[in-house]
C-alpha atoms as a PDB file:
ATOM      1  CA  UNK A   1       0.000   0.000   0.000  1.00  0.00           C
ATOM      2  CA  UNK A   2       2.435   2.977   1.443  1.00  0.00           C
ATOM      3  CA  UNK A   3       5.327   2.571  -0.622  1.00  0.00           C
ATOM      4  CA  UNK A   4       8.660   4.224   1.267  1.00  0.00           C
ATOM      5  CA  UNK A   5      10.671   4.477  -1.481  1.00  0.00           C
ATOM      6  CA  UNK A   6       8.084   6.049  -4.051  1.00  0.00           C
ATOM      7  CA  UNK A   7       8.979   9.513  -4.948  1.00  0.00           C
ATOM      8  CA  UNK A   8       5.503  10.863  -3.293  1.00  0.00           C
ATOM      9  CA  UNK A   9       5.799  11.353   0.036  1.00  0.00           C
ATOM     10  CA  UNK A  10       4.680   9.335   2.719  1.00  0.00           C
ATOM     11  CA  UNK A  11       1.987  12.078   4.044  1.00  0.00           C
ATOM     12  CA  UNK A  12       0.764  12.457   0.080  1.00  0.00           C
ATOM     13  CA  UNK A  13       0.288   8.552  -0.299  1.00  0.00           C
ATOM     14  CA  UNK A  14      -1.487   8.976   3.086  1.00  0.00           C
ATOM     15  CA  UNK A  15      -3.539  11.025   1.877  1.00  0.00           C
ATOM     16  CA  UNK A  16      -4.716  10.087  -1.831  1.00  0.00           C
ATOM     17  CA  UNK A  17      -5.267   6.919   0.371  1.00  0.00           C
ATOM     18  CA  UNK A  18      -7.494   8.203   2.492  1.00  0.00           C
ATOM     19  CA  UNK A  19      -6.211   6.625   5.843  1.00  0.00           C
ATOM     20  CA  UNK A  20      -4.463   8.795   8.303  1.00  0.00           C
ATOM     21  CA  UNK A  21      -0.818   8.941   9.223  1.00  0.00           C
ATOM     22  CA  UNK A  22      -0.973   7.027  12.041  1.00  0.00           C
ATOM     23  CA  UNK A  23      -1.771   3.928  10.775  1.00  0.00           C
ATOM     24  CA  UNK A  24       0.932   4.385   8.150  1.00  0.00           C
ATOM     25  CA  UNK A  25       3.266   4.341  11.519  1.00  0.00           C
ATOM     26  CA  UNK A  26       1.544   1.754  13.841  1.00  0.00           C
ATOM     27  CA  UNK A  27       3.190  -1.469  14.342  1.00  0.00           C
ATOM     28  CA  UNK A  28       1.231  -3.975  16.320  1.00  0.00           C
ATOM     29  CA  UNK A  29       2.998  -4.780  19.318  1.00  0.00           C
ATOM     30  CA  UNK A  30       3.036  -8.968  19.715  1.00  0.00           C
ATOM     31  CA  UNK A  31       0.751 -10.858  22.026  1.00  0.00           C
ATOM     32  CA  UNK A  32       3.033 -11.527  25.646  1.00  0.00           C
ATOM     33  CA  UNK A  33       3.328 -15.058  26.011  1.00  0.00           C
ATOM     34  CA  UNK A  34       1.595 -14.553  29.442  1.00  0.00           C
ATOM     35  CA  UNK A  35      -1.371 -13.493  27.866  1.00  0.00           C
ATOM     36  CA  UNK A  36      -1.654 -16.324  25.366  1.00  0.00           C
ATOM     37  CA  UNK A  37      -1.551 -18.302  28.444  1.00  0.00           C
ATOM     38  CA  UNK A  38      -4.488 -16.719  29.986  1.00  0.00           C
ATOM     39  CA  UNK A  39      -6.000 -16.872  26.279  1.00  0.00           C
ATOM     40  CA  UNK A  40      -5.586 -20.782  26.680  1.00  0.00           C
ATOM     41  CA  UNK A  41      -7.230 -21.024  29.910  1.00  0.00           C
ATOM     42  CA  UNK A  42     -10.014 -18.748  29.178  1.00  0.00           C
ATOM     43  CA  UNK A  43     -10.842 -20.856  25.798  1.00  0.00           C
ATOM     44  CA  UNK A  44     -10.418 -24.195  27.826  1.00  0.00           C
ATOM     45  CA  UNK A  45     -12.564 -22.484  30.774  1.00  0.00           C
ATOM     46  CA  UNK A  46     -15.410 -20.793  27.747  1.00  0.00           C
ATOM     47  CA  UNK A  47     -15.425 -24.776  26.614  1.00  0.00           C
ATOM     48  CA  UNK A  48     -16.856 -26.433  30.040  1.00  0.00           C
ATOM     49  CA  UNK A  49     -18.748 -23.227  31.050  1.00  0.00           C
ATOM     50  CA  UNK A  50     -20.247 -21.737  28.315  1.00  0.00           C
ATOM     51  CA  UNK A  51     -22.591 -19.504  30.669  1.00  0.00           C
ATOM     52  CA  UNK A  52     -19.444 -17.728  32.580  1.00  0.00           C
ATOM     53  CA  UNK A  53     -18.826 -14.198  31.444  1.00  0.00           C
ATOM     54  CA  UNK A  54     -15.887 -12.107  32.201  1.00  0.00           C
ATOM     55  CA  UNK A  55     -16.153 -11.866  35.913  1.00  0.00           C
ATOM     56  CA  UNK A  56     -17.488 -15.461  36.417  1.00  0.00           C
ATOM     57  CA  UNK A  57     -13.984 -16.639  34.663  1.00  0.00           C
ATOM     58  CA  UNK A  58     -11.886 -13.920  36.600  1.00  0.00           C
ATOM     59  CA  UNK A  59     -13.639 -15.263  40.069  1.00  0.00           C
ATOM     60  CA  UNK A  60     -12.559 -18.635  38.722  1.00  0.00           C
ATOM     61  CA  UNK A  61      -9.471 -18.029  37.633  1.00  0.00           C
ATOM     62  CA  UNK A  62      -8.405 -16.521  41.068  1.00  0.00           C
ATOM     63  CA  UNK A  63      -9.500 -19.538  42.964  1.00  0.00           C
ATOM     64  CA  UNK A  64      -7.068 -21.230  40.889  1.00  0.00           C
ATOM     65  CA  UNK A  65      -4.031 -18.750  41.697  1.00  0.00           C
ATOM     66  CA  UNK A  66      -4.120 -17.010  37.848  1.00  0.00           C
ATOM     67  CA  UNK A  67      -4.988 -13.009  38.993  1.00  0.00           C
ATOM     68  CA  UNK A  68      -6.017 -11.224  36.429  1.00  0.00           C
ATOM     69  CA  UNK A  69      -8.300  -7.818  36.050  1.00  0.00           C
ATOM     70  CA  UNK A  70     -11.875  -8.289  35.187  1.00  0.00           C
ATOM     71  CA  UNK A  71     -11.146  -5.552  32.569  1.00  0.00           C
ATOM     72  CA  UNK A  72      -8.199  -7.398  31.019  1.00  0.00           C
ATOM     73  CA  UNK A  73     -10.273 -10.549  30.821  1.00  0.00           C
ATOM     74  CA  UNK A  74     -13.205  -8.542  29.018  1.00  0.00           C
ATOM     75  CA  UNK A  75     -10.509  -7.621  26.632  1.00  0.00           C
ATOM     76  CA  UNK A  76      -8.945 -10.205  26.061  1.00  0.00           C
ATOM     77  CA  UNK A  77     -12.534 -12.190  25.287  1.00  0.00           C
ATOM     78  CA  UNK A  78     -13.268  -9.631  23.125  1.00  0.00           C
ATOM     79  CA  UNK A  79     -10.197 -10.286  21.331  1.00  0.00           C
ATOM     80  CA  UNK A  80     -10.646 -14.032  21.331  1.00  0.00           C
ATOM     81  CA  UNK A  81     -14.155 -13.381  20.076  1.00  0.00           C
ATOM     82  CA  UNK A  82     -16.050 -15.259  22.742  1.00  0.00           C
ATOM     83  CA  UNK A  83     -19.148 -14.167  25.077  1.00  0.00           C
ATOM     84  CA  UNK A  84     -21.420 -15.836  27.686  1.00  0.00           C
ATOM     85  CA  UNK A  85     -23.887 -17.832  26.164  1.00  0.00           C
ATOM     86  CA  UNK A  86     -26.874 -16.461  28.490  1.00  0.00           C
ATOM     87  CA  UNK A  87     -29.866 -14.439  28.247  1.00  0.00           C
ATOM     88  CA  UNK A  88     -29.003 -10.784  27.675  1.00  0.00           C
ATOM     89  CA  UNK A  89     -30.987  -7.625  28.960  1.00  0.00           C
ATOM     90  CA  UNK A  90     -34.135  -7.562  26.228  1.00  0.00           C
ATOM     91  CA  UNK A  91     -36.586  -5.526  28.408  1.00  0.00           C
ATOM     92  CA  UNK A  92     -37.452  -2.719  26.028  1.00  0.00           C
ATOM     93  CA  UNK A  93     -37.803  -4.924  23.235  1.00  0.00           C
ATOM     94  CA  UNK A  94     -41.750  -5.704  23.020  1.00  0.00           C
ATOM     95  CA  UNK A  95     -42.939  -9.163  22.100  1.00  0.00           C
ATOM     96  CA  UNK A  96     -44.385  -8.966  17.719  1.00  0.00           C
ATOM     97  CA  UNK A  97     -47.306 -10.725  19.122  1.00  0.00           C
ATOM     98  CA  UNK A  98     -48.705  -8.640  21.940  1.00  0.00           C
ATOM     99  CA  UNK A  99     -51.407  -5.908  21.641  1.00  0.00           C
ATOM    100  CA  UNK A 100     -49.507  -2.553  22.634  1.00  0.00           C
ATOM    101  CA  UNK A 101     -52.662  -0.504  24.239  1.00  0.00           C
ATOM    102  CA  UNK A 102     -53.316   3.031  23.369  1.00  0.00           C
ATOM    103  CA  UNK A 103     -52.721   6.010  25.934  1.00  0.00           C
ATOM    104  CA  UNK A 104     -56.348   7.066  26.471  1.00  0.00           C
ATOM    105  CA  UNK A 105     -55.470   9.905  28.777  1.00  0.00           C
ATOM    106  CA  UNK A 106     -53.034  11.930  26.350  1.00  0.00           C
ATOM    107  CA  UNK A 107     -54.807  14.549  25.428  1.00  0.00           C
ATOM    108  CA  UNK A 108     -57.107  14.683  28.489  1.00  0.00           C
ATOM    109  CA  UNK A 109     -56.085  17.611  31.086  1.00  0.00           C
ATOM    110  CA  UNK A 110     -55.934  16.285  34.302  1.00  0.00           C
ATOM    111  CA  UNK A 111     -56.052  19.101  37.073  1.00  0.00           C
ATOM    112  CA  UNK A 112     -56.633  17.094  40.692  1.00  0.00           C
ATOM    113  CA  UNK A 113     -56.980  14.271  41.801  1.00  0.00           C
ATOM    114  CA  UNK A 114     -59.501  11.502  40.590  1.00  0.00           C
ATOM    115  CA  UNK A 115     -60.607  13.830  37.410  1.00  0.00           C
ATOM    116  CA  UNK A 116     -60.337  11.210  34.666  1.00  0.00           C
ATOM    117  CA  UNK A 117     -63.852   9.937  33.099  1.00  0.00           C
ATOM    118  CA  UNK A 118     -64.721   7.307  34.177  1.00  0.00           C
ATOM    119  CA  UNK A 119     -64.845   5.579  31.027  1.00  0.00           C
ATOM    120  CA  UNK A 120     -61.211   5.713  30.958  1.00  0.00           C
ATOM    121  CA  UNK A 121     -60.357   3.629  34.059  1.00  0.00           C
ATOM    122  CA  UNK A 122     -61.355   0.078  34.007  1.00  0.00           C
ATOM    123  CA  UNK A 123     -61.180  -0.482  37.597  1.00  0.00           C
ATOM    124  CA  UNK A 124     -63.043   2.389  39.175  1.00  0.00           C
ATOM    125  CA  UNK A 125     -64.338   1.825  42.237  1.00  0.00           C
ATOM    126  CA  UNK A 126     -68.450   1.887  42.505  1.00  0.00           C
END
């Protein structure tokens, strides 16, 4: 792609690329063999307990003497592409099959207390 020893400068080839300098001059630093240790132990961890997110795996990582951050674990099973295989947080998603109810009272002005019609409320007392 970036060619050092074109005539055009680095910047100009930058640019009629359309990606910013930076990334001309990032190298990836290498994965510490530490953490491809962890990675291993996660992965074998993510294979029994499919249901353990990060700070299940952290908690059981620590009873087995590995400490590591609950941060750094997020990270690095973000990196490893893996997630806990549970029900996620779905509460303002509505079900495609129930009735959604109109708001009878929008557009009624309510100025004290128990001034609604009584058509509106279905359990009124009598």
């Amino acid at each position: 792609m970036i060619d050092r020893e074109h005539p055009l400068s680095v910047v100009r080839q930058a640019r009629l690329l359309e990606i910013s300098r930076g990334a001309v001059y990032y190298q990836p630093r290498p994965t510490s063999e530490s953490d491809l240790a962890l990675m291993r132990r996660i992965d074998e961890l993510h294979l029994e307990h499919p249901f353990m997110g990060a700070r299940m795996l952290r908690r059981q990582l620590q009873r087995q003497g590995i400490h590591v951050g609950r941060r750094h674990m997020g990270t690095l099973m973000q990196r490893m592409g893996i997630q806990a295989l549970c029900p996620q947080p779905g509460t303002s998603k509505r079900h495609p099959h129930h009735k959604v109810y109109p708001y009878l009272l929008r557009k009624v002005a309510i100025r004290r207390a128990m001034s609604t019609p009584v058509e509106f409320s279905s359990d009124w007392p009598e």
